[in-house]
C-alpha atoms as a PDB file:
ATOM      1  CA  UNK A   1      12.063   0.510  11.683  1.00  0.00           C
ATOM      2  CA  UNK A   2       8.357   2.286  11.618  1.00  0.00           C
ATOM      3  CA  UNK A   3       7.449   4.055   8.946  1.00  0.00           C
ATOM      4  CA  UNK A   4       4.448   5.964   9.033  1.00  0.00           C
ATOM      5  CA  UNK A   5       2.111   6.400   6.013  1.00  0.00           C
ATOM      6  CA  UNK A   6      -1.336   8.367   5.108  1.00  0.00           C
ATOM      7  CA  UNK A   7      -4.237   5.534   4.068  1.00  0.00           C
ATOM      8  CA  UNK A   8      -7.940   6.489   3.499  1.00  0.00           C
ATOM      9  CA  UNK A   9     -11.054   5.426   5.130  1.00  0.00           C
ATOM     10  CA  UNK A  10     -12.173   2.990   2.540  1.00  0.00           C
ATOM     11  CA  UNK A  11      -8.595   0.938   2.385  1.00  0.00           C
ATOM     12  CA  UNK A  12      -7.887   1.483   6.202  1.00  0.00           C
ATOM     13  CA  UNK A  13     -11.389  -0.400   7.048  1.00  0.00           C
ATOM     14  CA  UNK A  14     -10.264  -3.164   4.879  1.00  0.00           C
ATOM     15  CA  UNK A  15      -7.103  -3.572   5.968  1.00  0.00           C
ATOM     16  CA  UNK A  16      -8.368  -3.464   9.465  1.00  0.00           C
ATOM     17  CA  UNK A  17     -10.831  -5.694   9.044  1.00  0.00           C
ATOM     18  CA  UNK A  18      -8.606  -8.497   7.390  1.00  0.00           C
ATOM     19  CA  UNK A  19      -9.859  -8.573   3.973  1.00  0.00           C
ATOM     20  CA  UNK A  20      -6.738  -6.605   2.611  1.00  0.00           C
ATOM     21  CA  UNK A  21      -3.585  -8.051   3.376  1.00  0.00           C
ATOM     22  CA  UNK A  22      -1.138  -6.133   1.280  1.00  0.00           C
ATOM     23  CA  UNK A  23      -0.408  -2.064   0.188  1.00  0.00           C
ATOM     24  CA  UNK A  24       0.559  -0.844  -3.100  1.00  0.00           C
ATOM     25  CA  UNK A  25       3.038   2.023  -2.538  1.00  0.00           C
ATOM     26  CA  UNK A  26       4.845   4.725  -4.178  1.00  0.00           C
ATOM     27  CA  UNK A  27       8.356   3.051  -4.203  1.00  0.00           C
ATOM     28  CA  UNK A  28       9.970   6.662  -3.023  1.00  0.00           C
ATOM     29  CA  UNK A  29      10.995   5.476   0.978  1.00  0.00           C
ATOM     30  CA  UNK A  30      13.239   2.282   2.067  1.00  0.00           C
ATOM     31  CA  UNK A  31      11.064  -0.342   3.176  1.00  0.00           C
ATOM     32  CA  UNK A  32      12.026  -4.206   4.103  1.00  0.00           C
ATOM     33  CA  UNK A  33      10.990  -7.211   5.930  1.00  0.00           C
ATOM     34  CA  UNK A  34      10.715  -6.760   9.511  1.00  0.00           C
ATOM     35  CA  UNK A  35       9.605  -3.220   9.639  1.00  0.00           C
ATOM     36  CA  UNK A  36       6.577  -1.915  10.833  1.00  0.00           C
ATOM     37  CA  UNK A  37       3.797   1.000   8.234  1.00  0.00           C
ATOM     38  CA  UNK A  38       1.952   2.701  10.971  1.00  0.00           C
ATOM     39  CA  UNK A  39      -1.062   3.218   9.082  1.00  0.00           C
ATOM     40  CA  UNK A  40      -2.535   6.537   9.926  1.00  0.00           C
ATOM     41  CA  UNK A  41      -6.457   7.047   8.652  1.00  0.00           C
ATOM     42  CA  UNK A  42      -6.524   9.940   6.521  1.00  0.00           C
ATOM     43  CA  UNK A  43      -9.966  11.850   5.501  1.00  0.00           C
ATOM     44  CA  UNK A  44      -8.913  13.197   2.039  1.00  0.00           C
ATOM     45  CA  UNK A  45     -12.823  15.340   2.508  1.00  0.00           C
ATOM     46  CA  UNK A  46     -11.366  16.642   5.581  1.00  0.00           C
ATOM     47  CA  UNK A  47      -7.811  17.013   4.686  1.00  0.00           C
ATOM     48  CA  UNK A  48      -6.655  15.709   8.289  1.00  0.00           C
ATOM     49  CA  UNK A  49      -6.015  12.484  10.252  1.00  0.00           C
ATOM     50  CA  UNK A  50      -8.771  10.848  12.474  1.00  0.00           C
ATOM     51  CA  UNK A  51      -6.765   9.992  15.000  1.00  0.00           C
ATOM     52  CA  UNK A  52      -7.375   5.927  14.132  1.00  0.00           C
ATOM     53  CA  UNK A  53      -3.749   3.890  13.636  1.00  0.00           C
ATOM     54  CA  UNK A  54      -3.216   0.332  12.767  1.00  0.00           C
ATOM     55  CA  UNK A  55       0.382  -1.276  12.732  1.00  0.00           C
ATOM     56  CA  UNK A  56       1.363  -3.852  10.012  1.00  0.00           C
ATOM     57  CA  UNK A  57       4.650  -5.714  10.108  1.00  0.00           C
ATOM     58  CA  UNK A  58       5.646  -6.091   6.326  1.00  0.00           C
ATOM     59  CA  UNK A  59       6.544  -9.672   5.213  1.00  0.00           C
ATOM     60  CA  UNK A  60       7.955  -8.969   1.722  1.00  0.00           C
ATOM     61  CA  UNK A  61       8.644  -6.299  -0.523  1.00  0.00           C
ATOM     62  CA  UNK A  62       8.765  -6.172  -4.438  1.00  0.00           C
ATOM     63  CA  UNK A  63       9.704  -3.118  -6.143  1.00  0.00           C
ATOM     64  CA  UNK A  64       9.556  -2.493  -9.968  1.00  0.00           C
ATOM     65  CA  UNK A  65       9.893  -0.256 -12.307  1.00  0.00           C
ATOM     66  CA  UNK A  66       6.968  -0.269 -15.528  1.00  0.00           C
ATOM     67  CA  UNK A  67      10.284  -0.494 -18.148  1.00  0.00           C
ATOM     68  CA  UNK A  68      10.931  -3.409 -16.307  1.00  0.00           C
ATOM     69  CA  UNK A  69       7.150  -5.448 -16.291  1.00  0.00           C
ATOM     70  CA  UNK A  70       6.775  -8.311 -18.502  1.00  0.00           C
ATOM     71  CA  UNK A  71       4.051  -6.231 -20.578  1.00  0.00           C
ATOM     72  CA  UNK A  72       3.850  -4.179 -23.088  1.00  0.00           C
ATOM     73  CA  UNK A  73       3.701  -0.120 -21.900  1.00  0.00           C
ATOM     74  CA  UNK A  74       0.468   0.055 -23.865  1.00  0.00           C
ATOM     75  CA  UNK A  75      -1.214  -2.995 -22.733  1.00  0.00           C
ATOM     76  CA  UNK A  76      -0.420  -1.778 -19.492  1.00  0.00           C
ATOM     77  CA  UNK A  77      -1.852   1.865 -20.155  1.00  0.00           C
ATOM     78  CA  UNK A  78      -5.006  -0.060 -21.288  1.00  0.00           C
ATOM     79  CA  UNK A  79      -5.769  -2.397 -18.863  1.00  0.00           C
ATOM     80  CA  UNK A  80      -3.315  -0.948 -15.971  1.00  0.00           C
ATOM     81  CA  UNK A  81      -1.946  -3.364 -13.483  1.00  0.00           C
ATOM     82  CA  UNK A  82      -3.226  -5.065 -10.116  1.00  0.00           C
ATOM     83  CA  UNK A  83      -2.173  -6.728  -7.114  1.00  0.00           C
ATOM     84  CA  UNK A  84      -3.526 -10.357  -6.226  1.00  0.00           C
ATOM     85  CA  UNK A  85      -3.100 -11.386  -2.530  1.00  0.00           C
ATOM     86  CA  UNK A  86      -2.987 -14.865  -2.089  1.00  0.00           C
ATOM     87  CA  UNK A  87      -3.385 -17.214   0.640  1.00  0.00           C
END
């Protein structure tokens, strides 16, 4: 399946350019191994697309739910939470 998906400038130049390999995501739409995010660039100045797409076939998908972390909610309103791509 594609699903297509809003990114801005700053994270789609990254993730075209190789350096980010992964996309933390609202977990409100299906998404599993094997499908496709179209990535469309999104100018959040301009309010509109620039036309520039990039396709990413997703490997592995982990949803979760903050009741269900292995932190505390206040350590985690503190510090909040981030995502470490490894190789």
């Amino acid at each position: 399946m594609k699903i297509k998906k809003k990114v801005w400038p700053e994270y789609f130049e990254r993730l075209l350019g190789g350096s980010k390999t992964y996309e933390l995501r609202l977990a409100d739409f299906e998404c599993n191994p094997g499908d496709v995010l179209v990535l469309e660039e999104w100018d959040p100045k301009t309010g509109d697309y620039t036309g520039r797409t990039l396709e990413k076939t997703v490997t592995y998908v982990d949803k979760f739910k903050i009741d269900k972390l292995f932190w505390p909610k206040e350590e985690i309103e503190k510090h909040g939470l981030q995502v470490i791509s490894l190789k």
